[in-house]
Protein backbone atom coordinates (compact mmCIF):
# COMPACT_ATOMS: atom_id res chain seq x y z
CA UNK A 1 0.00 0.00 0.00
CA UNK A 2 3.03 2.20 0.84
CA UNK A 3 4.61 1.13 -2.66
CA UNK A 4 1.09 2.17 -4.30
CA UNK A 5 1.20 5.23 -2.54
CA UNK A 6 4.36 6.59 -3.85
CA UNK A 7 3.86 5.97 -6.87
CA UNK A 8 0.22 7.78 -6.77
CA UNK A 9 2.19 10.88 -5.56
CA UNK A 10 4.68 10.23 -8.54
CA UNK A 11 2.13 10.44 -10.95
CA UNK A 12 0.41 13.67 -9.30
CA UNK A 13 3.64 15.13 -9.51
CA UNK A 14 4.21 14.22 -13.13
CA UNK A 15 0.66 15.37 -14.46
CA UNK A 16 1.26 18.82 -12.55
CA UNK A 17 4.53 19.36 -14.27
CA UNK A 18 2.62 18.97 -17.81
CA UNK A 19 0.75 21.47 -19.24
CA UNK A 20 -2.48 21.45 -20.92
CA UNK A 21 -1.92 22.56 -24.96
CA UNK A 22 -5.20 24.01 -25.11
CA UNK A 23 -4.40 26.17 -21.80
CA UNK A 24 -1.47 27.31 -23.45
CA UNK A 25 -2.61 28.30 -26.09
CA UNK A 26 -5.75 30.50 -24.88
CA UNK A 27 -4.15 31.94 -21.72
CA UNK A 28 -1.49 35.05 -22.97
CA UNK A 29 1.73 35.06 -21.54
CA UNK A 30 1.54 37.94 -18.44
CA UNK A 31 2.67 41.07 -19.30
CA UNK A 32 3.36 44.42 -18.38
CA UNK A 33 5.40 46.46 -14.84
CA UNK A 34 6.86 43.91 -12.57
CA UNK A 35 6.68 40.92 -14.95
CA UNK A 36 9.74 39.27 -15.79
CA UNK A 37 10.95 39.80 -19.31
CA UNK A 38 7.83 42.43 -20.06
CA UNK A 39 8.33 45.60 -20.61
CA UNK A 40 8.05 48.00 -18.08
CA UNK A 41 7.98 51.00 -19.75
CA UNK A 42 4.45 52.52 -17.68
CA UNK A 43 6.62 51.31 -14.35
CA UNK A 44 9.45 53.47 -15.43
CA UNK A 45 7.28 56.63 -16.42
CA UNK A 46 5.55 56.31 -13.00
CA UNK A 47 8.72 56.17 -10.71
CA UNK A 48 10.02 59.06 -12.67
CA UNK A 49 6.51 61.51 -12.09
CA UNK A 50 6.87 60.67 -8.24
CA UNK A 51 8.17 63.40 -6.50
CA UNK A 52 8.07 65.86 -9.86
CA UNK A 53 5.62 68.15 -8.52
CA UNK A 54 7.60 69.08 -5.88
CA UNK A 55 10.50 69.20 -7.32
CA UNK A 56 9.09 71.56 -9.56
CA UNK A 57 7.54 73.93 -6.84
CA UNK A 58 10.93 73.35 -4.25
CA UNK A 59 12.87 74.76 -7.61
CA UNK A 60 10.41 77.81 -8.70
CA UNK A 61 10.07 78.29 -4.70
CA UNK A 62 6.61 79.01 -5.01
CA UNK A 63 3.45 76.95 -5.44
CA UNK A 64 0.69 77.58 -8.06
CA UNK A 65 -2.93 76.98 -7.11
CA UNK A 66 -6.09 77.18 -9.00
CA UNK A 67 -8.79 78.65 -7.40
CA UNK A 68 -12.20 79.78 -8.39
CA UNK A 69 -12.58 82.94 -10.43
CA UNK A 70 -14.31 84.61 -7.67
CA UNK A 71 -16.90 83.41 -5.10
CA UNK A 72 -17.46 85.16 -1.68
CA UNK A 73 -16.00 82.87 0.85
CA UNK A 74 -14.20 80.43 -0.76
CA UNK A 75 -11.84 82.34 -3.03
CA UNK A 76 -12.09 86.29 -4.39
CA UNK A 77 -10.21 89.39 -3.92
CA UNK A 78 -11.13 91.86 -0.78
CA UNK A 79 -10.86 95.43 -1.62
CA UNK A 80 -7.08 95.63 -1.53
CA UNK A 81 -6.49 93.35 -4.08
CA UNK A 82 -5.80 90.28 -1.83
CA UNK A 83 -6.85 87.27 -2.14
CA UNK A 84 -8.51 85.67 0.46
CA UNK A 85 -11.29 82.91 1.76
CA UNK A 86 -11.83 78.84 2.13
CA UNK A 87 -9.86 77.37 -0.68
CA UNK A 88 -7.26 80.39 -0.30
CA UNK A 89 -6.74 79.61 3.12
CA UNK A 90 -6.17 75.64 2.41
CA UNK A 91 -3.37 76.49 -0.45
CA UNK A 92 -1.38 78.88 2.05
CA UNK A 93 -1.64 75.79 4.70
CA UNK A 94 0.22 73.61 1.59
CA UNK A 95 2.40 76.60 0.63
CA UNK A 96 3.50 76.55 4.58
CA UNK A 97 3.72 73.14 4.79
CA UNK A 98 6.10 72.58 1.50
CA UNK A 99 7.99 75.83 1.65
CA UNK A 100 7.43 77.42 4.77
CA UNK A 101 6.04 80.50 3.91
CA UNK A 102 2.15 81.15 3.44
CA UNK A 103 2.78 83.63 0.83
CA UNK A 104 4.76 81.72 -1.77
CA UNK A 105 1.55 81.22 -3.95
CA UNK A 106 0.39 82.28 -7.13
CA UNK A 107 -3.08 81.97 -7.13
CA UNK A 108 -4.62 81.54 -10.79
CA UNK A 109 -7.87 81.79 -10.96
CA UNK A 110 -9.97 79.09 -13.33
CA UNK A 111 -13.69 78.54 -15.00
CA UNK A 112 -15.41 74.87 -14.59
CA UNK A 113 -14.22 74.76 -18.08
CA UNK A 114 -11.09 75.09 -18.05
CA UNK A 115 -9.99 73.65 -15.14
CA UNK A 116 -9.01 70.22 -15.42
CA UNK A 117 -7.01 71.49 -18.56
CA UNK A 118 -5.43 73.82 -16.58
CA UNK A 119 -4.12 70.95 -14.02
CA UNK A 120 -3.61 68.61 -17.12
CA UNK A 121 -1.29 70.83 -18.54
CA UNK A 122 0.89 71.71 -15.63
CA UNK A 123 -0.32 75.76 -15.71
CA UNK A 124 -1.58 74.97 -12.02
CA UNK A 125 0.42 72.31 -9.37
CA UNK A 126 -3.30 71.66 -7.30
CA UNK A 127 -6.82 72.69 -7.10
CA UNK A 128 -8.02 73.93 -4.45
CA UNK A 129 -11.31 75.24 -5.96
CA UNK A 130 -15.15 74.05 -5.61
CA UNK A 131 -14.77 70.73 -7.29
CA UNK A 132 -16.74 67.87 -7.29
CA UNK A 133 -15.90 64.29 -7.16
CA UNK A 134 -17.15 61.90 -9.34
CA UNK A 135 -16.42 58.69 -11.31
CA UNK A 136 -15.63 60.21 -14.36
CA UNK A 137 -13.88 63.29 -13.32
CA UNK A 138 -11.67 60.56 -11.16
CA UNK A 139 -11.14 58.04 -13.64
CA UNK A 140 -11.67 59.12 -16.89
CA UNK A 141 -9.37 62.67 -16.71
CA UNK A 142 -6.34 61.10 -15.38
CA UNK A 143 -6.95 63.37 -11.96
CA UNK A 144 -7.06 62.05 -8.82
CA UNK A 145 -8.90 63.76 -5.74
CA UNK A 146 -6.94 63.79 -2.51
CA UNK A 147 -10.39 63.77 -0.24
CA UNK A 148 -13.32 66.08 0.66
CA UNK A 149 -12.48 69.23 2.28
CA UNK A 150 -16.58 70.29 2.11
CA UNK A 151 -19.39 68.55 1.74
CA UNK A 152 -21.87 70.22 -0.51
CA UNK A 153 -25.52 69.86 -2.28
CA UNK A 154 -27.32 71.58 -5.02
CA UNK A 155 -30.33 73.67 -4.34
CA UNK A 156 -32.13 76.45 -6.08
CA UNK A 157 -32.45 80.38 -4.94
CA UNK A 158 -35.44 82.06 -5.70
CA UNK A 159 -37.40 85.26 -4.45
CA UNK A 160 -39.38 85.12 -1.65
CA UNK A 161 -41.75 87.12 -3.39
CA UNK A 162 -42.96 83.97 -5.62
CA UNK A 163 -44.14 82.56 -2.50
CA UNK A 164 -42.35 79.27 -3.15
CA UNK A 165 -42.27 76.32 -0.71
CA UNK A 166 -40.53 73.65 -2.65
CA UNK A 167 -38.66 73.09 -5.39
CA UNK A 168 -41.29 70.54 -6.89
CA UNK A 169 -43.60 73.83 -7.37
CA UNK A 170 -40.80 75.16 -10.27
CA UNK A 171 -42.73 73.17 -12.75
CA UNK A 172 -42.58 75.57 -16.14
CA UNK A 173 -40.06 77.85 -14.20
CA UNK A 174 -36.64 79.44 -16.16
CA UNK A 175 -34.20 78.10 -14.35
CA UNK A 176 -30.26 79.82 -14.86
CA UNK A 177 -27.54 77.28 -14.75
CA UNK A 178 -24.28 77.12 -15.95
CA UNK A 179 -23.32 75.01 -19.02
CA UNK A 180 -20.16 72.64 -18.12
CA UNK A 181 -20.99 71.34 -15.15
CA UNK A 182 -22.49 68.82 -13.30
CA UNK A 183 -24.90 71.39 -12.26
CA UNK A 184 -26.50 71.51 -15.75
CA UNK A 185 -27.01 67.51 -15.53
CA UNK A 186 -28.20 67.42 -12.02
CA UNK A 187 -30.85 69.70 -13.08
CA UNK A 188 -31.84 67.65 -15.87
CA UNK A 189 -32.28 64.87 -13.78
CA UNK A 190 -33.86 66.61 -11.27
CA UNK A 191 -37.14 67.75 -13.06
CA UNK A 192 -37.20 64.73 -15.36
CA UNK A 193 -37.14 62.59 -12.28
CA UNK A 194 -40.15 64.42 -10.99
CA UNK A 195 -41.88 64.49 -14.23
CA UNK A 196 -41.60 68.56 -14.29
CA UNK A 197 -40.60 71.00 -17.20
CA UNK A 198 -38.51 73.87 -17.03
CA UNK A 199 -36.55 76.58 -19.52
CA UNK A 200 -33.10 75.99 -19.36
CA UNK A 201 -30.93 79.72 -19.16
CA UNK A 202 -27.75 78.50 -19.86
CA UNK A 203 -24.55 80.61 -19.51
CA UNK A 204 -20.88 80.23 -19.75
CA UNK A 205 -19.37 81.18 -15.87
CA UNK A 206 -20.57 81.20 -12.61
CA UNK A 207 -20.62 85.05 -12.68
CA UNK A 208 -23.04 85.06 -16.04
CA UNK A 209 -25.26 82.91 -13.91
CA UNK A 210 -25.34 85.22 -10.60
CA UNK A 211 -26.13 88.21 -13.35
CA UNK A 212 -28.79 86.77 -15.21
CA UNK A 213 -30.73 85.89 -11.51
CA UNK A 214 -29.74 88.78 -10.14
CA UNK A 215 -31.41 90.89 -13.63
CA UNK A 216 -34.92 88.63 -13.29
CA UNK A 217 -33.44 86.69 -16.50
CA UNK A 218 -34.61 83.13 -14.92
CA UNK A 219 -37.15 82.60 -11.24
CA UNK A 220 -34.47 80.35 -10.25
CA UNK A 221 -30.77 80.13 -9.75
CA UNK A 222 -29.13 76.13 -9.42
CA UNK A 223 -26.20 75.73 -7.88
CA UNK A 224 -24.14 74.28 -5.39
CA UNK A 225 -25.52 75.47 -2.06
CA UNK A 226 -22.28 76.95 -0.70
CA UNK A 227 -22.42 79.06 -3.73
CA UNK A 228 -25.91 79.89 -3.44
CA UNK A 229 -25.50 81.55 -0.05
CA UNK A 230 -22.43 83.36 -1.21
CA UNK A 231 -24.60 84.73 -3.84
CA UNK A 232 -27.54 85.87 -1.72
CA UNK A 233 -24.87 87.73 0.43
CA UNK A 234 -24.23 90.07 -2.02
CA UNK A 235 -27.36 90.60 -3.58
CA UNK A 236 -29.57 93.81 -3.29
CA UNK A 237 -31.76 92.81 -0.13
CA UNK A 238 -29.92 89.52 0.45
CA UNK A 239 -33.38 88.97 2.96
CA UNK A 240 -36.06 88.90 -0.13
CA UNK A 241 -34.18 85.62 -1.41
CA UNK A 242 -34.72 82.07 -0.03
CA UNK A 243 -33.20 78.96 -0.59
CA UNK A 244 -35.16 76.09 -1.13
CA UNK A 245 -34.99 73.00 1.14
CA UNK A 246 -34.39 70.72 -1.93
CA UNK A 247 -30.57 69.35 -2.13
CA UNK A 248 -31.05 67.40 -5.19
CA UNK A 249 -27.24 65.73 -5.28
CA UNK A 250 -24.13 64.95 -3.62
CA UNK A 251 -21.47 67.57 -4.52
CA UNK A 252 -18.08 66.41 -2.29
CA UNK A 253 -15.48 69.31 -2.98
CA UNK A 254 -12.17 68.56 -2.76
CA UNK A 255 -8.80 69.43 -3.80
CA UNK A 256 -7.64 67.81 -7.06
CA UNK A 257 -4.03 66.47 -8.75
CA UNK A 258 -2.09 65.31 -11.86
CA UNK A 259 -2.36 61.43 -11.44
CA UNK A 260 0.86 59.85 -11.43
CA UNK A 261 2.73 61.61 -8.30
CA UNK A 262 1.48 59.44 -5.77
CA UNK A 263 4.18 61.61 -3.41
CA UNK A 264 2.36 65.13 -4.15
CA UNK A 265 -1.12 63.37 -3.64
CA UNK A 266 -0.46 62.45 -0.36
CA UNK A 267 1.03 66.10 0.14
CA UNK A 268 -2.15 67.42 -0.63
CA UNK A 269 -4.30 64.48 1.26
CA UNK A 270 -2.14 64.95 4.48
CA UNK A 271 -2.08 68.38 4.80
CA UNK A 272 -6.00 68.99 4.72
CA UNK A 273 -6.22 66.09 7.20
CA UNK A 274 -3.54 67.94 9.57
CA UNK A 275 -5.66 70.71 9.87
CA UNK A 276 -9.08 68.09 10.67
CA UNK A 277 -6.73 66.40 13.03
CA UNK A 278 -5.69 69.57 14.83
CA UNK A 279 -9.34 70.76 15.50
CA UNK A 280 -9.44 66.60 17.16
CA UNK A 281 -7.02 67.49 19.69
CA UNK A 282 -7.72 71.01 19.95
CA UNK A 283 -5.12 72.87 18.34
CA UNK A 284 -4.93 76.23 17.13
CA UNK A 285 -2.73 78.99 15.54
CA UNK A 286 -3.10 80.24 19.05
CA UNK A 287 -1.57 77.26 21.11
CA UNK A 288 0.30 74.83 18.33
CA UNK A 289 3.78 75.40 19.79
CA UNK A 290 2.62 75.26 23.58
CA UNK A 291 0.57 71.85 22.52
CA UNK A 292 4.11 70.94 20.41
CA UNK A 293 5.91 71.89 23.60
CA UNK A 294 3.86 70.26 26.64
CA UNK A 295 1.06 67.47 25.22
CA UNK A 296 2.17 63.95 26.10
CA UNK A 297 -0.56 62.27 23.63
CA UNK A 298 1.49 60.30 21.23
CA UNK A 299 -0.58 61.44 18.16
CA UNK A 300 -0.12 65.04 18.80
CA UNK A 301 3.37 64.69 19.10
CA UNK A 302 3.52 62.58 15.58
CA UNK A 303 1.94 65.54 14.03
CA UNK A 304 3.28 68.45 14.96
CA UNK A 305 6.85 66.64 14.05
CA UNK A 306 7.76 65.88 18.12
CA UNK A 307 8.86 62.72 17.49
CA UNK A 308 10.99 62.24 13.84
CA UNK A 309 10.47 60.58 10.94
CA UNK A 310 6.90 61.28 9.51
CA UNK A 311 7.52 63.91 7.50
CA UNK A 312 10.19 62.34 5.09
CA UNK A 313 7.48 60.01 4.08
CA UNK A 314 6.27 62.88 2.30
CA UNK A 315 9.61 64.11 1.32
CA UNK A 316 9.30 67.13 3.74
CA UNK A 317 10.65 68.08 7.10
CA UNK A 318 9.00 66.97 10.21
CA UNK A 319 7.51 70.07 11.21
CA UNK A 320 4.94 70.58 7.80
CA UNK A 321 2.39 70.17 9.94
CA UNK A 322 2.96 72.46 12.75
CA UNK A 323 4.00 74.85 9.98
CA UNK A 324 0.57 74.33 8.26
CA UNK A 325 -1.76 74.78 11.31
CA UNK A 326 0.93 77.78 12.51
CA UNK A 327 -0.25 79.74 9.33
CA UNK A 328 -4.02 78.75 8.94
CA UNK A 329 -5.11 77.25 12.02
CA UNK A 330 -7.41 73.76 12.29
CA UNK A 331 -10.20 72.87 9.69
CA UNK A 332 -12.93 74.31 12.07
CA UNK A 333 -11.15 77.84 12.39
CA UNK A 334 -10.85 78.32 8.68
CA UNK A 335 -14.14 77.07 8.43
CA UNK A 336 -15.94 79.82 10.72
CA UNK A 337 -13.53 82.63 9.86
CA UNK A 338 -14.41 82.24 5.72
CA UNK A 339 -17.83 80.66 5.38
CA UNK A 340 -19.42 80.11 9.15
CA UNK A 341 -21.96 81.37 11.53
CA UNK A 342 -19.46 84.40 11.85
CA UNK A 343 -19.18 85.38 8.36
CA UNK A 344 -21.40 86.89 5.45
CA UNK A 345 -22.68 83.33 4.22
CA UNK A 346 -23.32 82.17 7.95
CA UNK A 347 -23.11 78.15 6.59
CA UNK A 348 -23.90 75.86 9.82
CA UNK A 349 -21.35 73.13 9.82
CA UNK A 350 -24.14 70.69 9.36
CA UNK A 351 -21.71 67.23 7.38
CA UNK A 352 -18.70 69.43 7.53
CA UNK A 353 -18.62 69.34 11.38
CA UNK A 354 -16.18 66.26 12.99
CA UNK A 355 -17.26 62.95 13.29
CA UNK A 356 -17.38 63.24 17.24
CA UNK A 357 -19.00 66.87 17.52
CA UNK A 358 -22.05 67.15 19.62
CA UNK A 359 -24.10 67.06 16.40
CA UNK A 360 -21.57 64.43 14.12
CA UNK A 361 -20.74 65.33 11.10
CA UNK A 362 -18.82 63.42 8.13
CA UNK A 363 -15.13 65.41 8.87
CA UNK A 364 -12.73 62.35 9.62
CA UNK A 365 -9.04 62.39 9.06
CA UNK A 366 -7.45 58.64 9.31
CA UNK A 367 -5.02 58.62 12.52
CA UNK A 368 -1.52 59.80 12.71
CA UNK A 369 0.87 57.34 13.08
């Protein structure tokens, strides 16, 4: 039995070492990075992008963001010519953190249209500009988003004065949107969903769209509700205009990158979640080097570069973070400053608050360490 059994496991052995001529001949031989004897041409390009982007911005000593052409709160120009808000305050955290100094930015600012062409190209290193994520914009324009720094919706503003309720009474209404972006689709969807018509005003920019509401043009005005408040601010009797309780879509806004620098991504990712961290553990412009000084908690002292070694996995210096919250502050400061309860939009953090605030929101950065 013995006998029979070694030879059993002789035969096993000698069937596994043959192979099957009609396998071979339908299964391709593997190719492609990290296969022996393929090419590995894409592996090559790859290694080479990582760590371009800064590179680039460490050898120009300044960093180039794209921001929005102008929307009170998140990114416009006060009186004096600065620039200033949300998004503005977000690329002098990453201009702080790479550099070490807020103010080496260029800010260029850049129409739904031609944005992603703008990042494509190389004109801009990052934007940090009302963007939403979505399958397509993520896969299909070789862009990658690093997460969600605000949580948005679409609504629609519209005059008291019609004595509106809901946005299912629009039905026949002239609705101004702007042509290029999701907006103009979620629309769509919206009213056929509900089996509604409406008159499509289509314009070009954001700023067309504001106009043509603010002229009568359209009843309506469909946008992201962020923007929609920023708009009502600086109407002409901001209180005769309403926003509808509708949020017809998800609209996660987040800062967006060249795929293909895996090094600059996490740059970008890290740097917004230093500042949701640092609102976690309670630190502010105000108290960062006393916390970096005195706190015992393990975390803290990970990232605000106490104890070594976590910033040169992001090719920088161990202090990027400190630097970053020294110059902005946490995520729930520039928050309030830009768009919260204390400034002309008055946006209740509603998602945008942390995951363990008295009323939870969706802000959640992964742990340090």
């Amino acid at each position: 039995m013995f006998r029979r059994g070694l030879l059993l496991a002789a035969a096993l052995l000698a069937l596994a070492a043959c192979k099957d001529p009609g396998s071979a001949v339908n299964e391709p031989a593997p190719t492609g990075p990290g296969v022996k004897g393929a090419p590995d041409l894409a592996l090559g390009e790859a290694v080479k992008a990582q760590g371009a982007t800064l590179r680039t911005i460490r050898a120009r000593r300044r960093l180039i963001c794209g921001v929005n052409t102008g929307l009170i709160g998140f990114a416009f120009t006060d009186n004096r010519g600065q620039w200033r808000g949300f998004d503005i305050d977000f690329c002098r955290a990453t201009a702080a953190a790479v550099l070490g100094d807020i103010n080496a930015v260029r800010y260029v600012p850049l129409g739904s249209t031609e944005r992603f062409t703008a990042l494509q190209s190389g004109e801009v290193d990052v934007l940090w500009r009302n963007t939403s994520w979505t399958f397509s914009r993520d896969a299909g324009n070789r862009l990658d988003f690093g997460s969600i720094n605000y949580f948005d919706g679409q609504g629609f503003l519209v005059r008291k004065s019609l004595g509106l309720k809901s946005a299912t009474e629009l039905n026949g209404a002239r609705i101004c949107v702007q042509t290029g972006s999701t907006t103009e689709l979620n629309v769509a969807d919206f009213f056929r969903s509900k089996g509604l018509k409406y008159t499509p005003v289509v314009v070009d920019t954001e700023d067309q769209a504001h106009a043509a509401y603010a002229k009568e043009a359209c009843d309506a005005l469909t946008a992201d509700m962020s923007e929609l408040a920023a708009v009502r601010a600086i109407l002409d009797n901001p209180d005769t205009h309403m926003l509808l309780p509708e949020v017809i879509s998800k609209e996660p806004f987040g800062p967006v990158v060249r795929q293909g620098d895996d090094q600059w991504e996490d740059i970008i990712r890290w740097t917004l979640y230093a500042t949701i961290l640092a609102e976690e553990f309670g630190i502010t412009d105000r108290n960062v080097d006393e916390m970096r000084r005195t706190s015992a908690n393990p975390e803290v002292r990970r990232l605000l570069g106490v104890e070594p070694g976590f910033g040169k996995m992001l090719g920088l210096s161990d202090d990027w973070a400190y630097r970053a919250i020294k110059a902005e502050g946490n995520y729930g400061q520039i928050f309030e400053r830009n768009i919260g309860r204390n400034s002309p939009l008055k946006l209740e953090r509603g998602m945008n608050a942390l995951w363990n605030a008295q009323k939870p929101g969706l802000m959640y950065a992964p742990p340090m360490r």
